[in-house]
Protein backbone atom coordinates (compact mmCIF):
# COMPACT_ATOMS: atom_id res chain seq x y z
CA UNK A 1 -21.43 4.85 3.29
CA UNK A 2 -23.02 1.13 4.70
CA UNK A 3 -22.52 2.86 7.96
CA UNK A 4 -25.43 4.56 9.94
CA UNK A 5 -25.51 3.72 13.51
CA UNK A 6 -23.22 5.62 16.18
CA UNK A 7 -22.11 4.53 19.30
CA UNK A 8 -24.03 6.48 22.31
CA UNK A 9 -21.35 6.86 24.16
CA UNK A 10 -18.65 8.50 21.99
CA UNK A 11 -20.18 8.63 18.79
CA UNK A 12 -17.56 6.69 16.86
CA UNK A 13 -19.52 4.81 13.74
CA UNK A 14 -20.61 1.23 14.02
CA UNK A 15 -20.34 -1.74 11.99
CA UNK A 16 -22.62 -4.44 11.10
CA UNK A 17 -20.46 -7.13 12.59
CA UNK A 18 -19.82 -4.96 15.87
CA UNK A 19 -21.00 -6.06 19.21
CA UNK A 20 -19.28 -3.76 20.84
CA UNK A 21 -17.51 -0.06 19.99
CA UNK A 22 -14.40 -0.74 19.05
CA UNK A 23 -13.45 2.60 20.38
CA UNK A 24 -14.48 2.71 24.23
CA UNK A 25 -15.85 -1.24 24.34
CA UNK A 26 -19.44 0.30 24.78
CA UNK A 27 -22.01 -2.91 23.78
CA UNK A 28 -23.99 -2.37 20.94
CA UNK A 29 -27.55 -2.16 21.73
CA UNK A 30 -30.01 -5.08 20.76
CA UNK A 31 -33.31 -4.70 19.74
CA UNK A 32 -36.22 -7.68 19.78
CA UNK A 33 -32.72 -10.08 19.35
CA UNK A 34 -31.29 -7.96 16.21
CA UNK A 35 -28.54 -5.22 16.15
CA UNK A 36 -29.81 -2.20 14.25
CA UNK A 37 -26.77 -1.96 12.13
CA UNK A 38 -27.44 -2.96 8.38
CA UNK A 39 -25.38 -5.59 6.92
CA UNK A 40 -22.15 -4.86 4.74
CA UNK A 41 -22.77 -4.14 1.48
CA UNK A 42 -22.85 -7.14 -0.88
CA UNK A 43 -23.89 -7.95 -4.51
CA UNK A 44 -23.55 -11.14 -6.36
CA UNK A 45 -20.52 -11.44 -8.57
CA UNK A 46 -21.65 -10.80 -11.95
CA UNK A 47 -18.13 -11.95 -13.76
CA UNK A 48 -16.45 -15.25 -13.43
CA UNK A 49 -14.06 -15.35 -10.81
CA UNK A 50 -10.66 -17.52 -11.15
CA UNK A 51 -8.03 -18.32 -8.61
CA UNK A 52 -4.09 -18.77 -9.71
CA UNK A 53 -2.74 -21.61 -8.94
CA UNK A 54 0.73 -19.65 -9.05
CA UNK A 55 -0.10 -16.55 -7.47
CA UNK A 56 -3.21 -17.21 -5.60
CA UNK A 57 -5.07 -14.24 -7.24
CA UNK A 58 -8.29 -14.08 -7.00
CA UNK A 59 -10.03 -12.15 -10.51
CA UNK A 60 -13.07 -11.36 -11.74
CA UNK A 61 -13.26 -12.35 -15.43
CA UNK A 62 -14.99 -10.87 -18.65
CA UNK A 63 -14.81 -12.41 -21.54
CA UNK A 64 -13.86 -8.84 -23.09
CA UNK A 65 -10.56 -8.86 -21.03
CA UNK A 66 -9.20 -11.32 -23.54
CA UNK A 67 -7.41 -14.51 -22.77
CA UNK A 68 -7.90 -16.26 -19.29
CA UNK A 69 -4.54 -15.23 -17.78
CA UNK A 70 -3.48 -14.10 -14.36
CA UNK A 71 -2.92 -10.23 -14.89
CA UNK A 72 -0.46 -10.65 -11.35
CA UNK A 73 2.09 -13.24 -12.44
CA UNK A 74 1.05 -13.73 -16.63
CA UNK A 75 0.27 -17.87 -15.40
CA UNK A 76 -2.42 -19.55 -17.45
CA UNK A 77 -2.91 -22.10 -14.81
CA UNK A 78 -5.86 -20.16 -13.51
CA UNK A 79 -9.44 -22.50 -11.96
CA UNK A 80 -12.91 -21.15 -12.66
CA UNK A 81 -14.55 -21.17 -9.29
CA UNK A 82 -18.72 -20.54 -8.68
CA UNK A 83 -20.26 -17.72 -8.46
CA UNK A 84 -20.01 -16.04 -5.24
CA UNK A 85 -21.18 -12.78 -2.81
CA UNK A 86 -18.18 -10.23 -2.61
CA UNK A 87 -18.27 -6.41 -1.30
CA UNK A 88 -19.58 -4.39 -3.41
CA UNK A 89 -17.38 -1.11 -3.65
CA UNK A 90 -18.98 2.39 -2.86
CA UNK A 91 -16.39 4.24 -5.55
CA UNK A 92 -13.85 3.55 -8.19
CA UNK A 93 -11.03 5.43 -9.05
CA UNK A 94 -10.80 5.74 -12.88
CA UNK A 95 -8.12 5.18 -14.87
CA UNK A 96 -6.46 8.37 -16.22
CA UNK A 97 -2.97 6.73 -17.75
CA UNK A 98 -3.39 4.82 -21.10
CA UNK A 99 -1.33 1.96 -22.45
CA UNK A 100 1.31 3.53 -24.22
CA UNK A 101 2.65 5.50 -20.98
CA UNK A 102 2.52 2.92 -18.72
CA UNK A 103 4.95 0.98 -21.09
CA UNK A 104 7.13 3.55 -21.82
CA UNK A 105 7.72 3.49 -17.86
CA UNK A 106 8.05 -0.10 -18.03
CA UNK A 107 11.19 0.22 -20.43
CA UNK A 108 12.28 3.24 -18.83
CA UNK A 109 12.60 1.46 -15.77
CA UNK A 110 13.72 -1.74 -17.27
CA UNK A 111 17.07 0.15 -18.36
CA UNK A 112 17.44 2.02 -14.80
CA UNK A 113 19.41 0.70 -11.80
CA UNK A 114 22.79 -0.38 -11.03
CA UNK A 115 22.89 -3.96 -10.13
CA UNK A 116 20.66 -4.92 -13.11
CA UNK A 117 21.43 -7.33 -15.74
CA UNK A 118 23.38 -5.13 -18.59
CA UNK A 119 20.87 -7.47 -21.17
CA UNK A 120 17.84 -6.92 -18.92
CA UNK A 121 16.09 -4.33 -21.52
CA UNK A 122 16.45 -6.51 -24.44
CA UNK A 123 15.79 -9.91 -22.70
CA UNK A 124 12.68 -9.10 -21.00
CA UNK A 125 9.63 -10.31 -22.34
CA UNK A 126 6.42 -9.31 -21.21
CA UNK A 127 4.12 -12.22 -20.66
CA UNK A 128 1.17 -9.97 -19.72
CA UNK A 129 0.05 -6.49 -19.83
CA UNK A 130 -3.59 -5.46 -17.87
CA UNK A 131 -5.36 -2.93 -16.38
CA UNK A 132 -6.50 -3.88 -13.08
CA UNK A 133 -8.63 -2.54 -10.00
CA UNK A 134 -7.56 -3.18 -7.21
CA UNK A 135 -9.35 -3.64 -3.45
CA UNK A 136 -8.74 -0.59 -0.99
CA UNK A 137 -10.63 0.18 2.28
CA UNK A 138 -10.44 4.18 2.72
CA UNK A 139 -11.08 5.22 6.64
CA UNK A 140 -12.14 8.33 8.18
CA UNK A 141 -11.90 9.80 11.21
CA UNK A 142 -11.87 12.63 14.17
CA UNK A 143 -9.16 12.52 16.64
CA UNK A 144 -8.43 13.40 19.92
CA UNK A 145 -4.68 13.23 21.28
CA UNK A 146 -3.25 13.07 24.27
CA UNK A 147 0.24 13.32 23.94
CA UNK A 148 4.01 13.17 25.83
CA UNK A 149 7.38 13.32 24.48
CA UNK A 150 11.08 14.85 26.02
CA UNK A 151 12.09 17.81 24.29
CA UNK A 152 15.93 19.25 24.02
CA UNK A 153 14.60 22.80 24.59
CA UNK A 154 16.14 23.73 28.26
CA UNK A 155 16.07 26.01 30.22
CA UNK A 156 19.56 27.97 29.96
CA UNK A 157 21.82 26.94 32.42
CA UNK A 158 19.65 23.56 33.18
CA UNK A 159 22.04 20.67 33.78
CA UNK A 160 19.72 17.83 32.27
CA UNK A 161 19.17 18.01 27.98
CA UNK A 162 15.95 16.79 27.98
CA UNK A 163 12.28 17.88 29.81
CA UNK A 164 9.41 16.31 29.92
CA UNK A 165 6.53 18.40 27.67
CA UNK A 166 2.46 16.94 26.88
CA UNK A 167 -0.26 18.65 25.58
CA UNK A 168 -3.52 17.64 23.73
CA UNK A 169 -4.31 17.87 20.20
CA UNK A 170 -7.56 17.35 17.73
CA UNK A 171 -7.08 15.87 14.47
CA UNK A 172 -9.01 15.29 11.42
CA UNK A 173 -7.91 12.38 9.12
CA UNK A 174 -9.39 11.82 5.87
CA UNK A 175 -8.63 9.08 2.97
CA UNK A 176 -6.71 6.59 4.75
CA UNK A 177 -5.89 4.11 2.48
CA UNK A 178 -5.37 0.52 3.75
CA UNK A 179 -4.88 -2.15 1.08
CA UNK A 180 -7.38 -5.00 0.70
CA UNK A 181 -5.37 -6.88 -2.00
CA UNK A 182 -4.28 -10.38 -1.54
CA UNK A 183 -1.89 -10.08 -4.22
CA UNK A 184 0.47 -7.10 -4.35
CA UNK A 185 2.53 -6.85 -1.13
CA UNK A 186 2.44 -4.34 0.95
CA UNK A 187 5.59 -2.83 -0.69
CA UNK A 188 4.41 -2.79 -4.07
CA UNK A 189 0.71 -1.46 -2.57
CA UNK A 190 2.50 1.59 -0.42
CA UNK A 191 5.24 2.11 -3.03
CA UNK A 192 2.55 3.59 -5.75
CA UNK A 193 0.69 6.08 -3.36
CA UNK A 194 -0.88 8.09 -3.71
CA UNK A 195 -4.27 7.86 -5.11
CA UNK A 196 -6.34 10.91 -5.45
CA UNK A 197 -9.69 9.51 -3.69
CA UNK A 198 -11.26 13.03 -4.58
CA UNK A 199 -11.41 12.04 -8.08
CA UNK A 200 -13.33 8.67 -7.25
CA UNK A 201 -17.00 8.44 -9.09
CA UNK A 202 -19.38 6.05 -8.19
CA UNK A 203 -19.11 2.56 -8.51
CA UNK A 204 -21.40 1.01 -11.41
CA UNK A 205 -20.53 -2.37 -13.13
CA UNK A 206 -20.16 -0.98 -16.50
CA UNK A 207 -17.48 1.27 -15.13
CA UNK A 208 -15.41 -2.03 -14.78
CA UNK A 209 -16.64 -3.49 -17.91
CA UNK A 210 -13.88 -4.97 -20.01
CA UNK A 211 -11.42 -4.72 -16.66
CA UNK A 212 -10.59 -7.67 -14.22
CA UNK A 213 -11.35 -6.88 -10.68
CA UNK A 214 -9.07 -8.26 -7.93
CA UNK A 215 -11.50 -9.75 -4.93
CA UNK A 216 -11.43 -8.39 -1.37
CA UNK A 217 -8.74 -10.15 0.22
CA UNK A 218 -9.33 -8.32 4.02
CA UNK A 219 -12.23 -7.86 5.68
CA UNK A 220 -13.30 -3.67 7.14
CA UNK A 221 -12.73 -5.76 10.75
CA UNK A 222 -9.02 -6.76 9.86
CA UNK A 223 -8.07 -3.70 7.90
CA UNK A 224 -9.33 -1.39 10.87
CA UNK A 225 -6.07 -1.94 13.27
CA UNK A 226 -4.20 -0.93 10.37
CA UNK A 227 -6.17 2.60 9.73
CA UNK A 228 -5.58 3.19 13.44
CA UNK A 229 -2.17 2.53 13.66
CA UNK A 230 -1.65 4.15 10.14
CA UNK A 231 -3.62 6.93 12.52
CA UNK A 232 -1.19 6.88 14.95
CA UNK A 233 1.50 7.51 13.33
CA UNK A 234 0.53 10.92 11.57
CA UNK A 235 -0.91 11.57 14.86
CA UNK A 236 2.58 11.14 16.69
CA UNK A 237 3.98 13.18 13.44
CA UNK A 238 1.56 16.05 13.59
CA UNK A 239 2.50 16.77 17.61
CA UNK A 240 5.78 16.66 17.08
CA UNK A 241 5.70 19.26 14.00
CA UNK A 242 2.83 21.18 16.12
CA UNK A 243 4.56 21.26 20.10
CA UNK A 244 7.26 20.26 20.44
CA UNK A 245 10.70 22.46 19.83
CA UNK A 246 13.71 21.63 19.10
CA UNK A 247 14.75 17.48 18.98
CA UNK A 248 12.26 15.41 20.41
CA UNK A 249 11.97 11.89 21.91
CA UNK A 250 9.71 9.37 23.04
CA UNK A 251 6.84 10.75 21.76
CA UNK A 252 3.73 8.66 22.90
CA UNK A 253 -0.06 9.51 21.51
CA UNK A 254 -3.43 8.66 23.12
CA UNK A 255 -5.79 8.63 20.94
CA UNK A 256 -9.58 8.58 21.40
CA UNK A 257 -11.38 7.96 17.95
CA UNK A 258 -14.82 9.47 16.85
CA UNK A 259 -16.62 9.64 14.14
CA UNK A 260 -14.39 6.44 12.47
CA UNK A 261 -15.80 4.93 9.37
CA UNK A 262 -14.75 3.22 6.11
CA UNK A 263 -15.73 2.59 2.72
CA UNK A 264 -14.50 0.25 0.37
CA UNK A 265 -13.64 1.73 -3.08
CA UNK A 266 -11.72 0.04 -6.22
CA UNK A 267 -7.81 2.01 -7.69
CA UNK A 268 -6.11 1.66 -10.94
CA UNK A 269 -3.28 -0.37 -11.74
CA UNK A 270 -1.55 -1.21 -14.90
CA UNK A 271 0.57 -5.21 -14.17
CA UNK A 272 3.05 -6.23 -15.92
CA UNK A 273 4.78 -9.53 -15.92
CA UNK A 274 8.02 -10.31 -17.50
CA UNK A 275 10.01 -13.24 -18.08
CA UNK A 276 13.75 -12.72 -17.76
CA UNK A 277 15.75 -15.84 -17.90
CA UNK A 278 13.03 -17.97 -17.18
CA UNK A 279 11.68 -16.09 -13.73
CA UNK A 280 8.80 -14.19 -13.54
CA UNK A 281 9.11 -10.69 -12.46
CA UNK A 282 6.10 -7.90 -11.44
CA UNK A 283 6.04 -4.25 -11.94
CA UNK A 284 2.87 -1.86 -11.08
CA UNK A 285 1.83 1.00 -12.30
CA UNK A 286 -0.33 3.58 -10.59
CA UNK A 287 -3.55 4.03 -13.14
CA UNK A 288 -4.05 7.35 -12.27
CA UNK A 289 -1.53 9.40 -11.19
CA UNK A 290 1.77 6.87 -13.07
CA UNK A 291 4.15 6.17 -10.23
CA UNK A 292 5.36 3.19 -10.46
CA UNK A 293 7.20 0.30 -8.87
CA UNK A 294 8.63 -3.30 -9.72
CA UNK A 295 11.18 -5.92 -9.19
CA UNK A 296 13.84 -7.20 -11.58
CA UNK A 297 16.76 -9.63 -11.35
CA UNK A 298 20.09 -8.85 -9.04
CA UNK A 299 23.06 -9.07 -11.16
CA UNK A 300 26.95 -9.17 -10.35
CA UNK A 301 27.89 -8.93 -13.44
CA UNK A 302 28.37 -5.15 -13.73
CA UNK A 303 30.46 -5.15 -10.17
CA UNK A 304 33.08 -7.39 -11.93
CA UNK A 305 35.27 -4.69 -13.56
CA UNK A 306 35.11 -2.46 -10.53
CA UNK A 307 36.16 -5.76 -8.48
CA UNK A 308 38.83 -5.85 -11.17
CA UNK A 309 40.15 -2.41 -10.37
CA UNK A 310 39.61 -2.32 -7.21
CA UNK A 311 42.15 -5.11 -6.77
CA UNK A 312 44.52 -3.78 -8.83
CA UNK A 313 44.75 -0.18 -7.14
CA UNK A 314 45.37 -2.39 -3.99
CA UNK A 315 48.25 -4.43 -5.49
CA UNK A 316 49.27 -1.06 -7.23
CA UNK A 317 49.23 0.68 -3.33
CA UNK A 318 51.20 -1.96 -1.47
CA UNK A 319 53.57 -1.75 -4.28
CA UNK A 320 54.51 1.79 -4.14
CA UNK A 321 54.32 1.63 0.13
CA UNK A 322 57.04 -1.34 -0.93
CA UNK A 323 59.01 0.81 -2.66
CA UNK A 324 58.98 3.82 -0.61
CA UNK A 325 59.92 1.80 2.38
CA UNK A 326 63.31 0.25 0.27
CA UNK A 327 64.12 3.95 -0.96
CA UNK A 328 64.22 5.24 2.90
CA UNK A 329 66.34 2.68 3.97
């Protein structure tokens, strides 16, 4: 962990760019002008680094990767830019899904759905196929809970349906997963958890040797409201699975943090683009454990007939109600 120094007056970790505790506002103590927190962990990017000019992608490169294309959107219009510090990443996930799964899900997928093109299997052409690690920040944390909510269990014979009900509860959550990608939306980054952090080995450069890393796209300070709201709401979850019986609502948490701290670690993804029609589409693959997720082209096309029938069981309806009324007169 680049973590080390705790906060004296509830213990919740420190950062290096901290100046005060972002759990209870306590200042940071300063010492002969310096804050004793180290800095964040950084190393000087070894690979060339390109940005898309489509996408806006930011990739390591290695000349072992292959050709200098965009493994997010398949673009060649990629720009070399200078060597540069980034975070280094405490652990990397390694990929446990080879090549030949990932694109039998691709085609399994591409002939799945009900509003897709009737073509879309055979007419897809994949512009790119790479493996991928992508930026996560993983969190940590104690909890402590203060909580309210209205419950529907009553008192027999109470006139109201709800009473008030609050308790406290302490919480441990571990492997929070908040992603630092640029890239992937947040869709296509929550749509292939999870990632089994467990399984994570330490990060070394050869371990990404041959494999284009994605650049941290969001700082520990920006991704930290996220953990704690992410927080929250398995917080609010837990209590109501815990305390409360019956149907709850307007369940409220308080939550006092200690012990918070992060780590930034690297996960496997397997991107595909594909070219349908000329549009680019994405789909994602989960390195290690396969889910997967993508988009493809919205097509009318196969609602046609059932517009057709539809129309004609209408017409076919009002006919007989036609007829039935001129028979009982």
């Amino acid at each position: 962990m680049d973590l080390c120094q705790k906060c004296e007056t509830c213990c919740c970790y420190l950062e290096a760019e901290d100046l005060f505790c972002t759990n209870c506002g306590t200042e940071v103590p300063v010492i002969d002008g310096v804050t004793p927190n180290p800095q964040p962990t950084l190393q000087p990017v070894v690979r060339h680094y390109f940005d898309c000019q489509q996408c806006g992608a930011s990739m390591s490169y290695d000349a072992s990767v292959g050709s200098l294309r965009c493994p997010f959107c398949g673009s060649v219009e990629v720009k070399d830019q200078p060597q540069q510090l980034d975070i280094a990443p405490n652990r990397v996930v390694p990929f446990q899904v080879e090549r030949p799964a990932a694109t039998e899900s691709l085609q399994k997928w591409l002939n799945e759905g009900f509003f897709r093109p009737p073509d879309l299997a055979e007419m897809a052409e994949v512009t790119s196929l790479v493996q991928v690690f992508v930026p996560y920040w993983v969190f940590h944390a104690q909890t402590k809970t203060t909580w309210t909510a209205d419950t529907s269990d009553v008192p027999w014979g109470a006139k109201a349906a709800w009473r008030p009900i609050s308790g406290e509860h302490q919480g441990s959550h571990q492997d929070v997963l908040i992603p630092a990608s640029q890239t992937l939306t947040a869709k296509e980054s929550f749509s292939i958890f999870p990632f089994q952090i467990k399984d994570a080995i330490e990060y070394r450069p050869e371990v990404c040797a041959g494999i284009s890393v994605e650049r941290f796209g969001l700082s520990r300070r920006v991704a930290r409201p996220y953990a704690k709201k992410n927080i929250e709401r398995r917080e609010s979850q837990e209590c109501d699975d815990l305390y409360i019986p019956a149907s709850s609502r307007n369940v409220h948490v308080n939550i006092l943090y200690s012990q918070m701290r992060s780590e930034p670690i690297l996960v496997p993804l397997w991107i595909f683009a594909y070219r349908y029609k000329k549009r680019m589409f994405r789909f994602v693959v989960n390195g290690q454990t396969g889910r997967a997720f993508g988009d493809k082209p919205f097509s009318m096309e196969v609602l046609y007939p059932y517009i057709g029938y539809t129309v004609i069981g209408f017409l076919a309806l009002c006919l007989i109600m036609m007829l039935m009324i001129l028979f009982m007169r």
